[in-house]
N, C-alpha and C. Protein backbone atom coordinates (compact mmCIF):
# COMPACT_ATOMS: atom_id res chain seq x y z
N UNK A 1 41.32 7.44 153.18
CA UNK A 1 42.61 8.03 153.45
C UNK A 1 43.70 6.96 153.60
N UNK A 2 43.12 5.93 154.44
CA UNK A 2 44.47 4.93 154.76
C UNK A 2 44.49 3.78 153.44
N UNK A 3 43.37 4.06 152.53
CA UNK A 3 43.79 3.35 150.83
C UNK A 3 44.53 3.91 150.63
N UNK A 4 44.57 5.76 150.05
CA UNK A 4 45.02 6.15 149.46
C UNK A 4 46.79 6.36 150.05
N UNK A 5 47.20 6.15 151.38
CA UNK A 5 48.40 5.69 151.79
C UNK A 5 48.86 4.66 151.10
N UNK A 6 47.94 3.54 151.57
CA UNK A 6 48.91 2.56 151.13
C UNK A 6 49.22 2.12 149.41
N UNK A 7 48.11 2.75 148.51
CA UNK A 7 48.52 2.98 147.62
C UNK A 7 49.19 3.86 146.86
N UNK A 8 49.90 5.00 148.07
CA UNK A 8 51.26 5.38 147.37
C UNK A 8 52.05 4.77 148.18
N UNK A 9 52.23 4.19 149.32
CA UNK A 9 53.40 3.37 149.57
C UNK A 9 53.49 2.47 148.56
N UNK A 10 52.53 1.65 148.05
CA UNK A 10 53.09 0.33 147.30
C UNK A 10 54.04 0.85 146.22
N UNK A 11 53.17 2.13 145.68
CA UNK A 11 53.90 2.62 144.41
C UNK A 11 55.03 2.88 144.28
N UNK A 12 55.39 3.69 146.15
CA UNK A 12 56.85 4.12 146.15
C UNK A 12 57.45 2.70 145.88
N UNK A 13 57.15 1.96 146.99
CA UNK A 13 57.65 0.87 146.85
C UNK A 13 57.97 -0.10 145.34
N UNK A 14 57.03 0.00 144.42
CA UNK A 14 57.44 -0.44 143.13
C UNK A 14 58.53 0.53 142.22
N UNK A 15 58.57 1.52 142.49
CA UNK A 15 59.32 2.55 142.15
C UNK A 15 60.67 2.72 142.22
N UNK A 16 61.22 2.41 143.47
CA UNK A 16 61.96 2.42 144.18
C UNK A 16 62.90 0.51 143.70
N UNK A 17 61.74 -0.10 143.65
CA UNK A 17 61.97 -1.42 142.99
C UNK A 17 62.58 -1.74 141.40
N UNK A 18 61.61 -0.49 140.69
CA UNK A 18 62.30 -0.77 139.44
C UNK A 18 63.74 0.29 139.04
N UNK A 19 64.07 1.01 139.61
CA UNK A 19 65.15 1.54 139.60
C UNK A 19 66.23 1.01 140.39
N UNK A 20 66.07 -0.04 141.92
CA UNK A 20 67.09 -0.57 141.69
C UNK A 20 67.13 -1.78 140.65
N UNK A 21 66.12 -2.40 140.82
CA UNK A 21 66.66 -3.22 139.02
C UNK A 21 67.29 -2.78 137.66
N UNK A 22 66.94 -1.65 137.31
CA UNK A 22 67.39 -0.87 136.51
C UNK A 22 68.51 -0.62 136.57
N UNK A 23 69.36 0.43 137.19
CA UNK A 23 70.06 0.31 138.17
C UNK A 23 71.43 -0.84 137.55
N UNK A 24 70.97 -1.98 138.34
CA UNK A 24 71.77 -3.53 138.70
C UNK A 24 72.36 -3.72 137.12
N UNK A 25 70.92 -3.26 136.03
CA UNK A 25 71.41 -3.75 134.55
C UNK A 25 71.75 -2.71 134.40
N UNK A 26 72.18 -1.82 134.32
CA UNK A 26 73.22 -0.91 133.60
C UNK A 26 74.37 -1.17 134.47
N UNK A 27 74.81 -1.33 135.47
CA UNK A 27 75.85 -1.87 136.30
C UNK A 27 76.57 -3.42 135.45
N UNK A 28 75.11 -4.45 135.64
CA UNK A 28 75.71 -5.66 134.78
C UNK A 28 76.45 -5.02 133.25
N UNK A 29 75.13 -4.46 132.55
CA UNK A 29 76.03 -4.27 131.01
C UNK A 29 77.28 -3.02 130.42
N UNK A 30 77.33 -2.44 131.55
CA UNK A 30 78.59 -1.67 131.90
C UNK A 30 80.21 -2.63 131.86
N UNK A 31 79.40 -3.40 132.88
CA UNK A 31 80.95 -4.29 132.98
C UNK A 31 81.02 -5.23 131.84
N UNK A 32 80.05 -5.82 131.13
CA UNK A 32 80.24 -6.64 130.04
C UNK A 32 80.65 -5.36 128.83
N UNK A 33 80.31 -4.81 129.08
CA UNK A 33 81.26 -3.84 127.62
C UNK A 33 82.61 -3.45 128.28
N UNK A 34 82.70 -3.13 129.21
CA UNK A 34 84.38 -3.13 129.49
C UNK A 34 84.87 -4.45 129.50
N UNK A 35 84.19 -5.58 129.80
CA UNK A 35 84.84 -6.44 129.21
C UNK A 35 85.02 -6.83 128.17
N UNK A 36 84.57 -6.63 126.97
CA UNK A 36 84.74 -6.80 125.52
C UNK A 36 86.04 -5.47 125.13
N UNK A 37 86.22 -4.32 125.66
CA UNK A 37 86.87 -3.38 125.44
C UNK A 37 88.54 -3.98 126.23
N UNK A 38 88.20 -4.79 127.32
CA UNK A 38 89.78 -5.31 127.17
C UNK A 38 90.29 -6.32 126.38
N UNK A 39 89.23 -7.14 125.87
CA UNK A 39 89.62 -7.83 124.84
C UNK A 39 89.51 -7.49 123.83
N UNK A 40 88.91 -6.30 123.47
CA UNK A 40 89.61 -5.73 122.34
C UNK A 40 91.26 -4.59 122.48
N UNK A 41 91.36 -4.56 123.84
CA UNK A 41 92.56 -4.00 124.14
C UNK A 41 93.98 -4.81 123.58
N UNK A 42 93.90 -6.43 124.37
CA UNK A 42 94.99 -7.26 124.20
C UNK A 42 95.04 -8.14 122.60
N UNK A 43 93.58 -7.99 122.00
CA UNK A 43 93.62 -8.06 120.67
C UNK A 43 94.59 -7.28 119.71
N UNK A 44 94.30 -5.68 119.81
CA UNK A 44 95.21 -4.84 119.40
C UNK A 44 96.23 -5.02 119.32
N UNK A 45 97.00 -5.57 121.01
CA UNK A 45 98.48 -5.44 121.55
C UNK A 45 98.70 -7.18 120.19
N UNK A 46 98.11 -7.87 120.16
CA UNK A 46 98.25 -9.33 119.12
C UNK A 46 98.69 -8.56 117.78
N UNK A 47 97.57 -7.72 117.32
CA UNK A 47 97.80 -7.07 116.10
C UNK A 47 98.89 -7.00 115.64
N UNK A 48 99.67 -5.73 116.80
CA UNK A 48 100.66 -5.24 116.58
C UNK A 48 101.96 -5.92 116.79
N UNK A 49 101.74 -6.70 117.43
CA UNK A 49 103.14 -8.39 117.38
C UNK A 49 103.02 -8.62 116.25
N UNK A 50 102.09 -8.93 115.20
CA UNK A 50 102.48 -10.24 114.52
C UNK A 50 103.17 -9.28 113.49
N UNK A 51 103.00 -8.35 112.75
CA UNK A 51 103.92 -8.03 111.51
C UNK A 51 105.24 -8.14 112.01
N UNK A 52 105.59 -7.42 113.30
CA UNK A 52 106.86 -7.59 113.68
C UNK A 52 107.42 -9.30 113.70
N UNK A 53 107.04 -10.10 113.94
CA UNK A 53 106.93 -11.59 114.08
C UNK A 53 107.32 -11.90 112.49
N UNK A 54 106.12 -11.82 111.87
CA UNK A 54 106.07 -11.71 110.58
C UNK A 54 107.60 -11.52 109.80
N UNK A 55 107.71 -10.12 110.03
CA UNK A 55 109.06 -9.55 109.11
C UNK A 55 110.28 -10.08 109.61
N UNK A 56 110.41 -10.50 111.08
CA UNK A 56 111.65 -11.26 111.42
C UNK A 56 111.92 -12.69 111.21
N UNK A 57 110.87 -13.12 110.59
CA UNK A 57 110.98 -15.01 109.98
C UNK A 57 111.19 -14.61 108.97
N UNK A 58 110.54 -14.05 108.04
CA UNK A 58 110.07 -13.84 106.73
C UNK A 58 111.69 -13.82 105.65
N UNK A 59 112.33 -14.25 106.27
CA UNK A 59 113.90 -13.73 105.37
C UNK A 59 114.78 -15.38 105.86
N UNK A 60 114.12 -15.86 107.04
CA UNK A 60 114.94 -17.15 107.29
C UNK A 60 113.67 -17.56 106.78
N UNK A 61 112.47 -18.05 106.85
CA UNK A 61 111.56 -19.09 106.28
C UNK A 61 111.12 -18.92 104.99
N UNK A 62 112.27 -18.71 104.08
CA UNK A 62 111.57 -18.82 102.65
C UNK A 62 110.45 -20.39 102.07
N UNK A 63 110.54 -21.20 102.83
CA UNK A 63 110.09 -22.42 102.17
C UNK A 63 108.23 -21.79 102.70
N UNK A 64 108.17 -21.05 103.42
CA UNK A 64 107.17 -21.49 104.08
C UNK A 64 106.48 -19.95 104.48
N UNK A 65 106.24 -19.53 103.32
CA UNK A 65 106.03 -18.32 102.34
C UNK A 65 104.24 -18.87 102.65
N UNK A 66 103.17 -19.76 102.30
CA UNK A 66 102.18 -19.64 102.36
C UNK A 66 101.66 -19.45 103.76
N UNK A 67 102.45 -20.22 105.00
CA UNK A 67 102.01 -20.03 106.26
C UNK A 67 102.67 -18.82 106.41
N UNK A 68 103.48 -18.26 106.31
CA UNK A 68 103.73 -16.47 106.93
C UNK A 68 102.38 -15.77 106.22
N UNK A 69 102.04 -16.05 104.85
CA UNK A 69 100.75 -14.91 104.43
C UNK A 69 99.40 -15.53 104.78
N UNK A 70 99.52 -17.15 105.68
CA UNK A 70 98.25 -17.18 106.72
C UNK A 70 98.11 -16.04 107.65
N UNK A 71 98.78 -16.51 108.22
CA UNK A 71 99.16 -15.54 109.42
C UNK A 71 98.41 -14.02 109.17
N UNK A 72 99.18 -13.19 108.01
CA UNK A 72 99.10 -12.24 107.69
C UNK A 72 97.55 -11.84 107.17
N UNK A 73 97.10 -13.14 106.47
CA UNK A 73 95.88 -12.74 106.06
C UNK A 73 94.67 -12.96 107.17
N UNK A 74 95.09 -13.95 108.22
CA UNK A 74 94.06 -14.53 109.61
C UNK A 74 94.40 -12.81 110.13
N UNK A 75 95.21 -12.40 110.28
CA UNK A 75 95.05 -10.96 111.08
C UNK A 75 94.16 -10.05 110.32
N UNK A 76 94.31 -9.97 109.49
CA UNK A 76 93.41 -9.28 108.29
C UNK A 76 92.23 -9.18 108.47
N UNK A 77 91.69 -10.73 108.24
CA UNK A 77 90.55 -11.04 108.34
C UNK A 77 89.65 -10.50 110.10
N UNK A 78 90.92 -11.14 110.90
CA UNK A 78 90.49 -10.41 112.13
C UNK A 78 90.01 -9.25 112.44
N UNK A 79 90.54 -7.98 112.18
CA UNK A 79 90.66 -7.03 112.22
C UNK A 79 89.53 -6.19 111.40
N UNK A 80 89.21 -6.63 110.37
CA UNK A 80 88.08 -6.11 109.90
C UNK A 80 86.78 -7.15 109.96
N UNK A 81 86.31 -8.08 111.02
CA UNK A 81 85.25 -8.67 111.36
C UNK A 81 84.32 -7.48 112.11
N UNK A 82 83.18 -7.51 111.67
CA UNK A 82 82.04 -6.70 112.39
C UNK A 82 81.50 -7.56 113.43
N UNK A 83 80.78 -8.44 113.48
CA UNK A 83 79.99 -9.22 114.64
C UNK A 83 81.01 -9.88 115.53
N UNK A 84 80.22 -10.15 116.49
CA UNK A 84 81.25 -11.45 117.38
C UNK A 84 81.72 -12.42 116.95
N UNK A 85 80.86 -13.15 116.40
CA UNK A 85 80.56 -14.67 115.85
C UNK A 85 82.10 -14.56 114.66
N UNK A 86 81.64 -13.26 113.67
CA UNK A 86 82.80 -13.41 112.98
C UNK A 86 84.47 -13.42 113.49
N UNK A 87 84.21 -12.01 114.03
CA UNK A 87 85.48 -12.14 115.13
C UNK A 87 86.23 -13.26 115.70
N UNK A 88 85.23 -13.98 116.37
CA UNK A 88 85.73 -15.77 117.51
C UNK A 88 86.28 -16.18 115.95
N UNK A 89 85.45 -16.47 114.93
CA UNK A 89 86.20 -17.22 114.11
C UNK A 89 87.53 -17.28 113.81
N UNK A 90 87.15 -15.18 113.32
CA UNK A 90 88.74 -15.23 113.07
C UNK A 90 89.92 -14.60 113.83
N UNK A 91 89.70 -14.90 115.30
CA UNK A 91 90.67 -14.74 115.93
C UNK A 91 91.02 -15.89 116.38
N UNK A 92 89.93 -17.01 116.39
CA UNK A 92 90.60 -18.50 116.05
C UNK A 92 91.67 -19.02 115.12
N UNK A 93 91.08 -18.46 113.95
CA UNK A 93 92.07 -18.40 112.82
C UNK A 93 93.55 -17.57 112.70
N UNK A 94 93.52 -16.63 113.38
CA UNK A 94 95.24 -16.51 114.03
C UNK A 94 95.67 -17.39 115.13
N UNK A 95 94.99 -17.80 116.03
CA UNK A 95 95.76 -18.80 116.76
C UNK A 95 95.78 -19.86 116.63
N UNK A 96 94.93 -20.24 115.07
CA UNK A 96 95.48 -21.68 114.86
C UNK A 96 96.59 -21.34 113.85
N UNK A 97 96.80 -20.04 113.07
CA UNK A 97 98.35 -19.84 112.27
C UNK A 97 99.08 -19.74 112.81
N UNK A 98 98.79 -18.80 113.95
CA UNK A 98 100.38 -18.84 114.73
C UNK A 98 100.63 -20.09 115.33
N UNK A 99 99.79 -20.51 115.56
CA UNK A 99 100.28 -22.41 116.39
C UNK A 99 100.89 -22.53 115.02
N UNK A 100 100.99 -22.63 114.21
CA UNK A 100 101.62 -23.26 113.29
C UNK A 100 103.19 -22.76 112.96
N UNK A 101 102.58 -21.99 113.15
CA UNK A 101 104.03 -20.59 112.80
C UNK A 101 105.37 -21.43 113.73
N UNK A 102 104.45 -21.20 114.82
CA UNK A 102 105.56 -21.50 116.54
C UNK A 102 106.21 -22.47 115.61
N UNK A 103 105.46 -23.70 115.52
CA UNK A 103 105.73 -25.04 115.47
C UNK A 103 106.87 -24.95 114.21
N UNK A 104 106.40 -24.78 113.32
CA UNK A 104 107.62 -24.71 112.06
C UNK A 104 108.94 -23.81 112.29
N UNK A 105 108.65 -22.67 113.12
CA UNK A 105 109.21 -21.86 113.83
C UNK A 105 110.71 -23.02 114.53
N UNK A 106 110.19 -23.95 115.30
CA UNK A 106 111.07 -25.00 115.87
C UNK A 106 111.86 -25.27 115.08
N UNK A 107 111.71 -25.80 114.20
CA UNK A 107 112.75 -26.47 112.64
C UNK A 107 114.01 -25.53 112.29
N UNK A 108 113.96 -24.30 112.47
CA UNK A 108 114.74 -23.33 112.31
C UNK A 108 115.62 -22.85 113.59
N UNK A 109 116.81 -23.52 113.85
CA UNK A 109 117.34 -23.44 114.99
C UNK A 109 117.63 -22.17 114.61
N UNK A 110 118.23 -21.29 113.42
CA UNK A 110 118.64 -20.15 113.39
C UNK A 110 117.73 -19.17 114.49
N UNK A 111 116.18 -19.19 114.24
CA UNK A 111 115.46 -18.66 114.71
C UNK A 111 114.89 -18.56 115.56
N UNK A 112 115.52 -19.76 116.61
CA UNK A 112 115.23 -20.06 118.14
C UNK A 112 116.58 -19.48 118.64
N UNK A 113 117.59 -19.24 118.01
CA UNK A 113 118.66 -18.83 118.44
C UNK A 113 118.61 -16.79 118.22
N UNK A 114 117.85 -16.73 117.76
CA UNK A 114 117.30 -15.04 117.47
C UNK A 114 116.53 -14.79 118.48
N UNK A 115 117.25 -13.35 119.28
CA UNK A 115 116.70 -13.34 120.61
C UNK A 115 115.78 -12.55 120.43
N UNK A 116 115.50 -11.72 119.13
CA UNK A 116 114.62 -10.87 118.44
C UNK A 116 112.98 -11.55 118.61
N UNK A 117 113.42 -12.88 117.87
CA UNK A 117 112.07 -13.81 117.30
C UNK A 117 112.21 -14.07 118.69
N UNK A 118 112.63 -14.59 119.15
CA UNK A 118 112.21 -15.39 121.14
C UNK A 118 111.21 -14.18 121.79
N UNK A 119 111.91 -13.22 121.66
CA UNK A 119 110.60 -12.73 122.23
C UNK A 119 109.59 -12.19 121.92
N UNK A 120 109.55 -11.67 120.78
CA UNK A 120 108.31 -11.61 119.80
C UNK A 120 107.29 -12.89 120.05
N UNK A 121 107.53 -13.93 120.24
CA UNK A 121 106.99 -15.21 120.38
C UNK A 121 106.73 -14.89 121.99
N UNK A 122 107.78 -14.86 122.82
CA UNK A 122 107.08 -14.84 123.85
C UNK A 122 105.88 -13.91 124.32
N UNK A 123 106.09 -12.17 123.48
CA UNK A 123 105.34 -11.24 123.77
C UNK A 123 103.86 -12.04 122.90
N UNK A 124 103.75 -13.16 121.96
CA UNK A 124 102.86 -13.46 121.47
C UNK A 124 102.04 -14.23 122.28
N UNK A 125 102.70 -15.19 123.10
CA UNK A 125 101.77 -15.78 123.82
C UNK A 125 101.65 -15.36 125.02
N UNK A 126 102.24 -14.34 125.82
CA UNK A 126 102.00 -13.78 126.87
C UNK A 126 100.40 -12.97 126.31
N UNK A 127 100.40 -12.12 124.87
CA UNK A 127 99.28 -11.73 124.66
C UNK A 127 97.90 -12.45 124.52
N UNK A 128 98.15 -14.15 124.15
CA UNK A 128 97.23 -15.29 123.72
C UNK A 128 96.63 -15.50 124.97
N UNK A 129 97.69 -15.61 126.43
CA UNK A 129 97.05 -15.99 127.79
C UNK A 129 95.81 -14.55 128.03
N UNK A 130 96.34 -13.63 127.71
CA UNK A 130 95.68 -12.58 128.51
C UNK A 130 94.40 -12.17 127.42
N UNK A 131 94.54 -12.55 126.41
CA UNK A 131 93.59 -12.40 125.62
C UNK A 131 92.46 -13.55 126.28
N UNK A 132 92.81 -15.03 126.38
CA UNK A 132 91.93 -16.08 127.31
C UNK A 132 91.52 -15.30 128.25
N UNK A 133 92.41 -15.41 129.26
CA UNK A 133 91.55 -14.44 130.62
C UNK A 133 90.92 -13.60 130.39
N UNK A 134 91.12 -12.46 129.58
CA UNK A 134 90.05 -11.43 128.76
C UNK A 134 88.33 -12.03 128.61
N UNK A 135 88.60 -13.06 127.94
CA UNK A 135 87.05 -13.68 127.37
C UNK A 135 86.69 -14.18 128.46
N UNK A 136 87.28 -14.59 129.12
CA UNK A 136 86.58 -16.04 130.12
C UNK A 136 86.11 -14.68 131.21
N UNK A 137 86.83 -13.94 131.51
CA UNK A 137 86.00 -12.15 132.07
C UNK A 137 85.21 -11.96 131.53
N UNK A 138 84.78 -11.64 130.35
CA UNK A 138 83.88 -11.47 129.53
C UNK A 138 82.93 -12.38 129.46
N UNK A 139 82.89 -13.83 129.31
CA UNK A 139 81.72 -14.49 129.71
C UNK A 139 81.21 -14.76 130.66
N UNK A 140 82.02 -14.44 132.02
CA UNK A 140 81.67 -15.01 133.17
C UNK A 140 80.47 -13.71 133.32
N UNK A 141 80.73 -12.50 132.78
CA UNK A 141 80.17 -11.07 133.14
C UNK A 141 78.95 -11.01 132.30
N UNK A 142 78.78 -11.75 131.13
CA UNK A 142 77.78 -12.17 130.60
C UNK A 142 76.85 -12.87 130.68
N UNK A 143 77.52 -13.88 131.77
CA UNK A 143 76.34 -15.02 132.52
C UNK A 143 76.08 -14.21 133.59
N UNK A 144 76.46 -13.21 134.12
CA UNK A 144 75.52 -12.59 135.26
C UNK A 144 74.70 -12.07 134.85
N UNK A 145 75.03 -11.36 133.29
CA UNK A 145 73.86 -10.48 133.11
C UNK A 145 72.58 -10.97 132.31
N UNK A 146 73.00 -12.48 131.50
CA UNK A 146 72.22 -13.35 131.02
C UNK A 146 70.98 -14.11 132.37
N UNK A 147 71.47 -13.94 133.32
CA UNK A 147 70.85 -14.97 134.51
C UNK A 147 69.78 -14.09 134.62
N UNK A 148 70.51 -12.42 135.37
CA UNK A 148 69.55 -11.10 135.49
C UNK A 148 68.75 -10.92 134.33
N UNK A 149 68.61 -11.54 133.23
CA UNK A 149 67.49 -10.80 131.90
C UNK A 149 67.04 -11.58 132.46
N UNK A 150 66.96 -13.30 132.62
CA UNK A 150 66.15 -14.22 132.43
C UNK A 150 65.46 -14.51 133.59
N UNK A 151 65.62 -13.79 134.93
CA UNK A 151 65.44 -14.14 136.21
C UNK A 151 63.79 -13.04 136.49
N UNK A 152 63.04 -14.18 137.31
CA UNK A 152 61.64 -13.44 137.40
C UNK A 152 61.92 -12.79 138.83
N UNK A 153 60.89 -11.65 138.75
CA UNK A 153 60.55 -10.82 138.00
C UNK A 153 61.62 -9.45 137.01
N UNK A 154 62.40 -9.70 137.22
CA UNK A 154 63.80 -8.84 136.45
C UNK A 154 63.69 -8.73 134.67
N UNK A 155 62.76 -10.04 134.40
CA UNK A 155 62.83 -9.64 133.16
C UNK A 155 61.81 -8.74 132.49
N UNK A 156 60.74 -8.38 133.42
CA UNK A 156 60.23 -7.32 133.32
C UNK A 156 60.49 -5.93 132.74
N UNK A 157 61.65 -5.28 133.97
CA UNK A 157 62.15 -4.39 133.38
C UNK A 157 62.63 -4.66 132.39
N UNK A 158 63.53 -5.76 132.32
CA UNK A 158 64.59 -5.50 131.23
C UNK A 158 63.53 -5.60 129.45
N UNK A 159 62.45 -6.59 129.54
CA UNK A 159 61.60 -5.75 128.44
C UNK A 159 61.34 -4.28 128.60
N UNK A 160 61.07 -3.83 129.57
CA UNK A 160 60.73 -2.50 129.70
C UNK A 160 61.40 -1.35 128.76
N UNK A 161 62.40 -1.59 129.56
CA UNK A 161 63.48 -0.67 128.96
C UNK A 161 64.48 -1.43 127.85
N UNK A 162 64.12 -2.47 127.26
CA UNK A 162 64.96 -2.77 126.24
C UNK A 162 66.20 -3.12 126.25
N UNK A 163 66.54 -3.78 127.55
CA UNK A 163 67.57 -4.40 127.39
C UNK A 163 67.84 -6.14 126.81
N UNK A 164 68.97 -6.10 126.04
CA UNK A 164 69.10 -7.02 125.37
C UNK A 164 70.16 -7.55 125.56
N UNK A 165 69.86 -8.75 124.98
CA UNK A 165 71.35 -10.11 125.47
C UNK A 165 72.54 -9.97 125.22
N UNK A 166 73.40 -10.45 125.51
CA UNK A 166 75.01 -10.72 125.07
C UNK A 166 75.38 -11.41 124.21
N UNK A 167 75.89 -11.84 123.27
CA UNK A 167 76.47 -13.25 122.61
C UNK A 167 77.58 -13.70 123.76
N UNK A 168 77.69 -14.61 123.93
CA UNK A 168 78.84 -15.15 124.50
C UNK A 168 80.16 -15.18 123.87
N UNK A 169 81.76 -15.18 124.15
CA UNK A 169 82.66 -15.74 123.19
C UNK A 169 83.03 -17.07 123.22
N UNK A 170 82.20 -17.91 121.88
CA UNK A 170 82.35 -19.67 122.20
C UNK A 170 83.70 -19.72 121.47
N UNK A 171 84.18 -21.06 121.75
CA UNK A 171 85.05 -21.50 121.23
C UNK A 171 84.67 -22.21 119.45
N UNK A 172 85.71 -21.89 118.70
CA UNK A 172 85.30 -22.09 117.43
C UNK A 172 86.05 -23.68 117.57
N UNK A 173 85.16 -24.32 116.41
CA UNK A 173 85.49 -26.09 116.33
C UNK A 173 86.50 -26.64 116.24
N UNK A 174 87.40 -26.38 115.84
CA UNK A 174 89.08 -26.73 116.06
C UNK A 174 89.67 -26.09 117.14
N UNK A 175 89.13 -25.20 118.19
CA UNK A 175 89.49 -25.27 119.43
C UNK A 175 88.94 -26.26 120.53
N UNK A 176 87.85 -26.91 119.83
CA UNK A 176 87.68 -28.16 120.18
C UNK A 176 87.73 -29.12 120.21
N UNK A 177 88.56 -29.71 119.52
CA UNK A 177 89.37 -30.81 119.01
C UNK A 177 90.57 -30.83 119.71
N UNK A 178 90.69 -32.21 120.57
CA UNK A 178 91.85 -32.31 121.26
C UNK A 178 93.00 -32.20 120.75
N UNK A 179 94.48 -31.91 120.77
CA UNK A 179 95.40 -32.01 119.57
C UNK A 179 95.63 -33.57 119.66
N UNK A 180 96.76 -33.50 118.55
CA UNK A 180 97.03 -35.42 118.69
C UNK A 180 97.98 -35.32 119.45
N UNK A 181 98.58 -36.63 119.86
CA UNK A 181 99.62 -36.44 120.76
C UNK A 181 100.38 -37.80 119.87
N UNK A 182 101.78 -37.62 119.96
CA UNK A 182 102.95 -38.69 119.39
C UNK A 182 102.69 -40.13 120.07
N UNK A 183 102.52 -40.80 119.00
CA UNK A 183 101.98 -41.84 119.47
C UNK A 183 102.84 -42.98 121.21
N UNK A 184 103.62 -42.43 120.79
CA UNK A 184 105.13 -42.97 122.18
C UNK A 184 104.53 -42.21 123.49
N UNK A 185 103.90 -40.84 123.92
CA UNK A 185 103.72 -40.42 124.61
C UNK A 185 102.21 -40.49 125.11
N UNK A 186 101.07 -41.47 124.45
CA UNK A 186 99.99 -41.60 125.17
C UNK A 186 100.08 -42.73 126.31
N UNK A 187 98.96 -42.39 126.88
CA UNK A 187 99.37 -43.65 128.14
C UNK A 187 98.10 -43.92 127.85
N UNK A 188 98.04 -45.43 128.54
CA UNK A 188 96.65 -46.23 128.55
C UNK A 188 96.35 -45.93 129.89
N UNK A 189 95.28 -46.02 129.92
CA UNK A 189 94.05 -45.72 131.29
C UNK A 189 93.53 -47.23 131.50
């Protein structure tokens, strides 16, 4: 009699164990998909800047006709990426056009003097910061739930029931590359 107790206590007890683990990972991968869903939120809000961006240079920067249809085509490309991996690329690839954009953007006092383009630019990089904070949410929420697959005994369940990993959002290789800096403005160490 007092086996057959304690072998349904243990059971409750394992029971009770794997549902709150269970539980914890649908909690973890809950929040990692709302975090990918706000960065695909402030992605959108990018989307929808740049044609406007776009069409208000596009009549003062005639010289510079191939970087406006970067731009145009890095959103493109963005926008219809299926995986992550592709995505990071090419949402790298709009913010290394629009860095460019800005920059040539400078040369054209007309267009720093257009309060139109000023803030189109500003609504652009106000969207670039929050798109960062977006991911770096998103990975931080991914290393909790990466720790929880890999953590004993937790990964148990998570074979159990089939839960599976995250990709992370890495930085693509020219976001790793320091920029240069004018040679007058480095300092020696």
């Amino acid at each position: 009699m007092i086996l057959a107790w304690a072998a349904a206590g243990i059971t409750g007890i394992l029971v009770v164990w794997i549902v709150i683990i269970y539980n914890r990972f649908i909690f973890l991968k809950n929040q990692v998909e709302s975090a990918w869903s706000q960065i695909d939120v402030q992605l959108k809000r990018r989307y929808d800047l740049i044609p406007n961006l776009v069409s208000a240079v596009r009549g003062y920067m005639q010289h510079e006709k191939d970087l406006i249809e970067t731009v145009v085509n890095a959103r493109a490309a963005a926008m219809t990426a299926a995986r992550l991996k592709e995505r990071a690329a090419a949402e790298a690839g709009i913010s290394d056009s629009l860095g460019s954009l800005f920059a040539v953007m400078e040369q054209y006092p007309i267009l720093r003097a257009s309060e139109n383009v000023m803030h189109l630019q500003e609504e652009l990089v106000t969207a670039e910061n929050r798109i960062a904070f977006a991911r770096q949410l998103y990975n931080d929420l991914v290393a909790n739930y990466m720790t929880m697959l890999g953590r004993f005994p937790d990964m148990f369940i998570a074979s159990l029931f089939a839960f599976r990993p995250f990709e992370y959002f890495r930085a693509s290789a020219s976001d790793r590359l320091l920029p240069d800096m004018p040679a007058g403005s480095r300092k020696s160490v």
